[in-house]
Protein backbone atom coordinates (compact mmCIF):
# COMPACT_ATOMS: atom_id res chain seq x y z
CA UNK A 1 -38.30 -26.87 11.16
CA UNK A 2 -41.49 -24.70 11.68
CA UNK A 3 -40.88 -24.96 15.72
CA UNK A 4 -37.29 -24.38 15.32
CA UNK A 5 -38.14 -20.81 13.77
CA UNK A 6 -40.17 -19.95 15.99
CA UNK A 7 -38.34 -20.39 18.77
CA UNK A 8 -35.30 -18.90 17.47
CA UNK A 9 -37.98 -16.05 16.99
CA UNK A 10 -39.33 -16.46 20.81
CA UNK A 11 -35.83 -16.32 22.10
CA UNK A 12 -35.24 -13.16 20.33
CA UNK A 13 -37.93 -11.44 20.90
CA UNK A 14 -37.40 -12.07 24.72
CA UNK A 15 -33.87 -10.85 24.39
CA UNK A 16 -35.56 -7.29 23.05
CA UNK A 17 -37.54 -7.29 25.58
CA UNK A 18 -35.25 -7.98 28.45
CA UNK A 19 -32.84 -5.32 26.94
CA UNK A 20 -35.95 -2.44 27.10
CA UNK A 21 -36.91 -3.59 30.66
CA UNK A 22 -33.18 -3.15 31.86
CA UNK A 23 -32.46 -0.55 29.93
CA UNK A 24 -34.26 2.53 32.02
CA UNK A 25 -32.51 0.59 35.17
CA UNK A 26 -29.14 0.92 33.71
CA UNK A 27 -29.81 4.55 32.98
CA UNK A 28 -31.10 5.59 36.24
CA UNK A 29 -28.10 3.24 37.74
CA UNK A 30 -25.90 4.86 35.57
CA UNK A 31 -26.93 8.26 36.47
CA UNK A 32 -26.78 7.39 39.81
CA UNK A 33 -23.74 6.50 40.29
CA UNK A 34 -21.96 9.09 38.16
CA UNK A 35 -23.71 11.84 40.12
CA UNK A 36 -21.52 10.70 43.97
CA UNK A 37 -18.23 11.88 42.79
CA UNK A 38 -19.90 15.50 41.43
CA UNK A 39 -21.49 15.83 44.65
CA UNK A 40 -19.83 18.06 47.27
CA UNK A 41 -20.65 19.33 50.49
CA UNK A 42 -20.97 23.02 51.01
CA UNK A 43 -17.66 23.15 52.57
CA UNK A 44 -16.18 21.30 49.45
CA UNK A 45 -17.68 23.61 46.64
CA UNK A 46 -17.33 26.57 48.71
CA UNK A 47 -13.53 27.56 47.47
CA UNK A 48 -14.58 26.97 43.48
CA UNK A 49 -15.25 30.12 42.90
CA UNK A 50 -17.44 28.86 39.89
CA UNK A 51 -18.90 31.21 37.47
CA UNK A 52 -22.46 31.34 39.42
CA UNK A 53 -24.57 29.37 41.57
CA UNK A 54 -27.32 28.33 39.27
CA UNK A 55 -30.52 27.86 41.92
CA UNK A 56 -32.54 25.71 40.13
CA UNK A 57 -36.61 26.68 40.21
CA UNK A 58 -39.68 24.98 42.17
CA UNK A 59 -43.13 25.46 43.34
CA UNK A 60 -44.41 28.81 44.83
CA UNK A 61 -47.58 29.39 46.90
CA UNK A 62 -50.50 31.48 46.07
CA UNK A 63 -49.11 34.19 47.99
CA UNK A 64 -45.97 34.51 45.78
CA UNK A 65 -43.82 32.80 48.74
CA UNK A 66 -41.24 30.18 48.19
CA UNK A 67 -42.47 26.54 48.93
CA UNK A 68 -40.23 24.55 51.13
CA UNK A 69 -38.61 22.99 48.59
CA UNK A 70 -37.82 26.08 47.09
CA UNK A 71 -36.71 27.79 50.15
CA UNK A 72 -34.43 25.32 51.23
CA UNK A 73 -32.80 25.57 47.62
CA UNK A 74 -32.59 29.32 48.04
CA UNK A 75 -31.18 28.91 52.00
CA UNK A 76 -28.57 26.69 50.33
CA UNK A 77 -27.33 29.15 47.40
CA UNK A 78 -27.09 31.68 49.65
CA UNK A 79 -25.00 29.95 52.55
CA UNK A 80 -22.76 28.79 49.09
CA UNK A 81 -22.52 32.55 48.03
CA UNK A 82 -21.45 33.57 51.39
CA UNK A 83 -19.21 31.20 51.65
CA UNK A 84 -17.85 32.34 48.23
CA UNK A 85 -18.45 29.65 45.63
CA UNK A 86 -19.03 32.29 43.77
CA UNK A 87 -19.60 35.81 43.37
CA UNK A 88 -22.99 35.23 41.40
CA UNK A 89 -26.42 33.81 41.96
CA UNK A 90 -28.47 32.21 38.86
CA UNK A 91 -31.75 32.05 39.86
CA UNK A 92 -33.92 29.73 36.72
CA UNK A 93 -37.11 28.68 37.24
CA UNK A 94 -41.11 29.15 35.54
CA UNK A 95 -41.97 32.37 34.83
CA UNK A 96 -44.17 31.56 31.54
CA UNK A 97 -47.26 33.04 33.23
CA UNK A 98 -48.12 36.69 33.83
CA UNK A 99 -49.59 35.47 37.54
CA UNK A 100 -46.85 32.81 37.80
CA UNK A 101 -43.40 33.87 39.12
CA UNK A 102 -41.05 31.39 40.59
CA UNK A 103 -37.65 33.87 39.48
CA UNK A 104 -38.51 36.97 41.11
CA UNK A 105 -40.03 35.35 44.38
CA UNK A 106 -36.08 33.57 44.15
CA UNK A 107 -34.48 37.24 43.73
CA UNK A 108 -36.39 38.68 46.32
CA UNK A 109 -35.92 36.28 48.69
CA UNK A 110 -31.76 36.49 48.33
CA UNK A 111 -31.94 40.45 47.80
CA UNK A 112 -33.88 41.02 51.47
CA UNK A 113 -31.27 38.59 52.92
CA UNK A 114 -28.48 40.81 51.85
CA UNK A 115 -27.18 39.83 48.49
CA UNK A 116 -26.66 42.99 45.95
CA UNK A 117 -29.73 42.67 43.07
CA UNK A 118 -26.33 43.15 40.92
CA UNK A 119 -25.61 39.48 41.43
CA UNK A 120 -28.58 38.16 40.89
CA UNK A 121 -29.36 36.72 38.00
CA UNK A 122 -33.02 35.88 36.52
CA UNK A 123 -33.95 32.99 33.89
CA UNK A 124 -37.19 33.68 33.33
CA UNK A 125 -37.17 30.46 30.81
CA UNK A 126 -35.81 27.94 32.92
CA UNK A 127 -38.83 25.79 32.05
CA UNK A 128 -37.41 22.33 32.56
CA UNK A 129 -34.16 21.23 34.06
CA UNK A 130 -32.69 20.48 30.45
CA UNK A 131 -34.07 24.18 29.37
CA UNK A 132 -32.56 25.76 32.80
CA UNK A 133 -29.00 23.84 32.05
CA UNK A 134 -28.77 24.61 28.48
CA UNK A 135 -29.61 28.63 29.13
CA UNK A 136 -27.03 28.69 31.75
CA UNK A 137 -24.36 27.97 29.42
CA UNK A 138 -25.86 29.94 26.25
CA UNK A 139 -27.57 32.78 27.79
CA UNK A 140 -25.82 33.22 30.61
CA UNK A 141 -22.07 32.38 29.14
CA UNK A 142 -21.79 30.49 32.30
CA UNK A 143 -19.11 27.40 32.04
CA UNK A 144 -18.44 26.68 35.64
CA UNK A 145 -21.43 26.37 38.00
CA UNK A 146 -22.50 25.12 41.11
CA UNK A 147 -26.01 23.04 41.04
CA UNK A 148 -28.67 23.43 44.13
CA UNK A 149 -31.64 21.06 44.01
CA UNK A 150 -32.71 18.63 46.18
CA UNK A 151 -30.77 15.50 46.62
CA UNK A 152 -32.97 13.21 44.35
CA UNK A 153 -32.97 16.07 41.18
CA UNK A 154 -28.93 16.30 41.35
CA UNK A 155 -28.24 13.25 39.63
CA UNK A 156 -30.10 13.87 36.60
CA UNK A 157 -29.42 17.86 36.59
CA UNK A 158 -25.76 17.09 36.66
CA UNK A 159 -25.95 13.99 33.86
CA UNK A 160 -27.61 16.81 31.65
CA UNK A 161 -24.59 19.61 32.75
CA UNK A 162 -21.89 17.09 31.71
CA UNK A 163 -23.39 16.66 28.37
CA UNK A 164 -23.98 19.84 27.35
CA UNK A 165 -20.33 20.39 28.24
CA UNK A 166 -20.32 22.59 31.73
CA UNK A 167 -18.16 21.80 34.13
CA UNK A 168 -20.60 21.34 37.33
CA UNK A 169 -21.19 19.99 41.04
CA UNK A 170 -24.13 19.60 42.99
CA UNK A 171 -24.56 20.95 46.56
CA UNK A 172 -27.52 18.84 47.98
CA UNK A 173 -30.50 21.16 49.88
CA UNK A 174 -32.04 18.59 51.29
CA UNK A 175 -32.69 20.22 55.17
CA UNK A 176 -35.58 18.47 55.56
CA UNK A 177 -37.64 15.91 54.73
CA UNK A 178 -40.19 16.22 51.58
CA UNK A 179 -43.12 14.65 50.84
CA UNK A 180 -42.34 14.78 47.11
CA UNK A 181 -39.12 13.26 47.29
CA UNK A 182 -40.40 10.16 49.41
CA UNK A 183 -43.63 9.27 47.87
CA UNK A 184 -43.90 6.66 44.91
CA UNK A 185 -45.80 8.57 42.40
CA UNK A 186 -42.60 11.14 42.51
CA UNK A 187 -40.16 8.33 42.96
CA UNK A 188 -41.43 7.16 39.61
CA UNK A 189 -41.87 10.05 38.04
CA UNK A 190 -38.23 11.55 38.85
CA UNK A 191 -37.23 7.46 37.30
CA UNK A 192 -39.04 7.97 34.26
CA UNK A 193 -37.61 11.69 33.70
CA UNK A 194 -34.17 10.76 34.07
CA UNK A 195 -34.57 8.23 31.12
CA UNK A 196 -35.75 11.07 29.14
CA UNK A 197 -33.24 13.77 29.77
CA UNK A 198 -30.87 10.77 29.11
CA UNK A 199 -31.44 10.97 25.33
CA UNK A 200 -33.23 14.23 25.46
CA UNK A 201 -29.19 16.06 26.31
CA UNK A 202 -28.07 13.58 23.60
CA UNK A 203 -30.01 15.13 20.99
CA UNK A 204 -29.68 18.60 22.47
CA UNK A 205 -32.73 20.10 21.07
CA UNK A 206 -32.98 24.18 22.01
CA UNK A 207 -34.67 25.05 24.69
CA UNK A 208 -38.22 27.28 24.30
CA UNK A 209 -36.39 30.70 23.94
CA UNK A 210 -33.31 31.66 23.53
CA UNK A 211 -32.74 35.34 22.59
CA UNK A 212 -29.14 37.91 23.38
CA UNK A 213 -26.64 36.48 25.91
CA UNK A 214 -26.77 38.07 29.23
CA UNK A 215 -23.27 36.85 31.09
CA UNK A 216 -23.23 36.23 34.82
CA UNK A 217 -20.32 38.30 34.77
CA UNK A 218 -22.31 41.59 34.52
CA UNK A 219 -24.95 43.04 36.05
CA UNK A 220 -28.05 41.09 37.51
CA UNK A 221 -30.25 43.47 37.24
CA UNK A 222 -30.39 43.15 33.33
CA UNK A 223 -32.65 40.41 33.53
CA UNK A 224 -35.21 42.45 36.08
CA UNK A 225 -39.10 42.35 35.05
């Protein structure tokens, strides 16, 4: 009887524990797959006129300059605002630092290329993708967007749009290849954040700050310093 217990234990146990092993695979699979049919080519998302083009953030170098990544995210707004997407640029990224500015390194880099400051928008407290997709839509009243990230970040940054209830695609900036996106520490670590922001846009905690709505349908240059 004793051995018939414990095996009826054993066997349960190993069912909880082959649920949490495929549970972060059905997740990522899930996210995955969701992601191909909100994912459009530049030519495709360039008659939505959506609300803005919400550039998400990413490194800068010492000098202030754009990284690759970034730049690449920034050459890929741009083409989408000249195209006319939309009439608005949403640039969110870190700027929690007095000598850390990924937001107005972004501006700049659209302004000298011939976009109006007017339609540029800052989020200086776009901390995390979660934080950057939940200020779009509170701070910025934006409901409609277009998402530019690299190709491996879409998937997760649109799971985390859908949830919070914005109606988003992804455009893809992914013109070349990068390091970050190819080597296994980042492979893992982009895994392992999509199971978080899985349940983390579930709960919908607020993000760090909040504070007065700025709407992308005004001026950009509110949100300048």
């Amino acid at each position: 009887m004793k051995k018939t217990k414990r095996r009826k234990i054993a066997t349960l146990l190993g069912i909880v524990l082959a649920v949490l092993a495929g549970l972060p695979l059905g997740i990522n699979g899930y996210m995955l797959a969701s992601a191909r049919g909100e994912t459009l080519t530049l030519q495709q998302a360039s008659s939505l006129q959506a609300d803005c083009i919400l550039v998400l953030g990413a490194g800068v170098l010492a000098d202030g300059s754009p990284s690759y990544m970034l730049t690449d995210r920034l050459t890929q707004g741009l083409e989408l605002y000249e195209a006319g997407a939309s009439q608005r640029l949403l640039m969110s990224g870190d700027h929690g630092r007095t000598h850390y500015d990924e937001v107005n390194a972004m501006k700049s880099w659209a302004v000298e290329r011939g976009v109006p400051s007017s339609c540029v928008f800052m989020d200086h407290a776009g901390f995390s993708t979660y934080e950057s997709l939940y200020r779009a839509k509170e701070v910025f009243c934006a409901r409609r967007v277009v998402i530019v990230t690299q190709g491996y970040h879409l998937p997760r940054a649109l799971y985390i749009a859908r949830v919070l209830g914005l109606e988003a695609v992804g455009v893809a900036a992914d013109l070349r290849p990068y390091a970050q996106s190819t080597n296994l520490y980042n492979t893992l670590r982009e895994f392992a954040a999509r199971c978080k922001d899985f349940f983390y846009a579930l709960a919908k905690p607020k993000p760090t700050f909040l504070g007065e709505q700025i709407p992308v349908f005004g001026n950009g240059d509110a949100t300048n310093g």
